[in-house]
Protein backbone atom coordinates (compact mmCIF):
# COMPACT_ATOMS: atom_id res chain seq x y z
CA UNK A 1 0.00 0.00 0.00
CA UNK A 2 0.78 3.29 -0.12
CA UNK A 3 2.26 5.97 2.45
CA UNK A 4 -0.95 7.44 3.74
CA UNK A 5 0.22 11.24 2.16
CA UNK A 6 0.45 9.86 -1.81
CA UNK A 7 -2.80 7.71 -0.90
CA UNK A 8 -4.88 10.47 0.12
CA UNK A 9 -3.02 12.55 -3.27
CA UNK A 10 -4.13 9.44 -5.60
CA UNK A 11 -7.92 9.41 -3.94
CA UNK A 12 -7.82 13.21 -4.51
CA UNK A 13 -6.99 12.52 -7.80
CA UNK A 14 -9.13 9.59 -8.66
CA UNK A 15 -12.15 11.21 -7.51
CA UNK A 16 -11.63 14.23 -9.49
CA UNK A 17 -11.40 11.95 -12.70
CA UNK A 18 -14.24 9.66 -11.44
CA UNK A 19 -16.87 12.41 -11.09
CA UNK A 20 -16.30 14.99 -13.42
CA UNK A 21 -18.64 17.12 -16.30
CA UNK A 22 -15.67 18.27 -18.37
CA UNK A 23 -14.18 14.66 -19.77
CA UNK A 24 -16.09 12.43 -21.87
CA UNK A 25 -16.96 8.86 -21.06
CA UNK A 26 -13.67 7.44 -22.98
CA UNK A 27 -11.32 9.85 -21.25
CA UNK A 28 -12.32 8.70 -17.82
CA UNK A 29 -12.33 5.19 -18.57
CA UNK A 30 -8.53 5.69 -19.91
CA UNK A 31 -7.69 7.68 -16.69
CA UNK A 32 -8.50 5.14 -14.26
CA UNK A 33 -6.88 2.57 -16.33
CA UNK A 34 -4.10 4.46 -16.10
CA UNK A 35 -4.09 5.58 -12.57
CA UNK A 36 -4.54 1.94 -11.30
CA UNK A 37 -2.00 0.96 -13.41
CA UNK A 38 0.71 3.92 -11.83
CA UNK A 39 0.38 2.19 -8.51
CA UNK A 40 0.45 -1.64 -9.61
CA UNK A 41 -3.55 -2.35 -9.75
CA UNK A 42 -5.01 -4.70 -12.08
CA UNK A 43 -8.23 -3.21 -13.46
């Protein structure tokens, strides 16, 4: 797991990408493939 700081960053992060009204649907999906990814996640 992660240090609780970069954690908290990466939720930050992840719910900014999750809910969003700027990004369309394909965006999203490729950022949160790509943020589990960065931290060793399987999708």
């Amino acid at each position: 797991m992660l240090p609780e700081p970069q954690n908290e960053t990466f939720n930050q992060f992840y719910k900014a990408a999750r809910f969003n009204d700027v990004l369309d649907v394909k965006t999203t999906l490729l950022l949160h493939l790509a943020t589990a990814m960065s931290v060793a996640c399987y999708p």
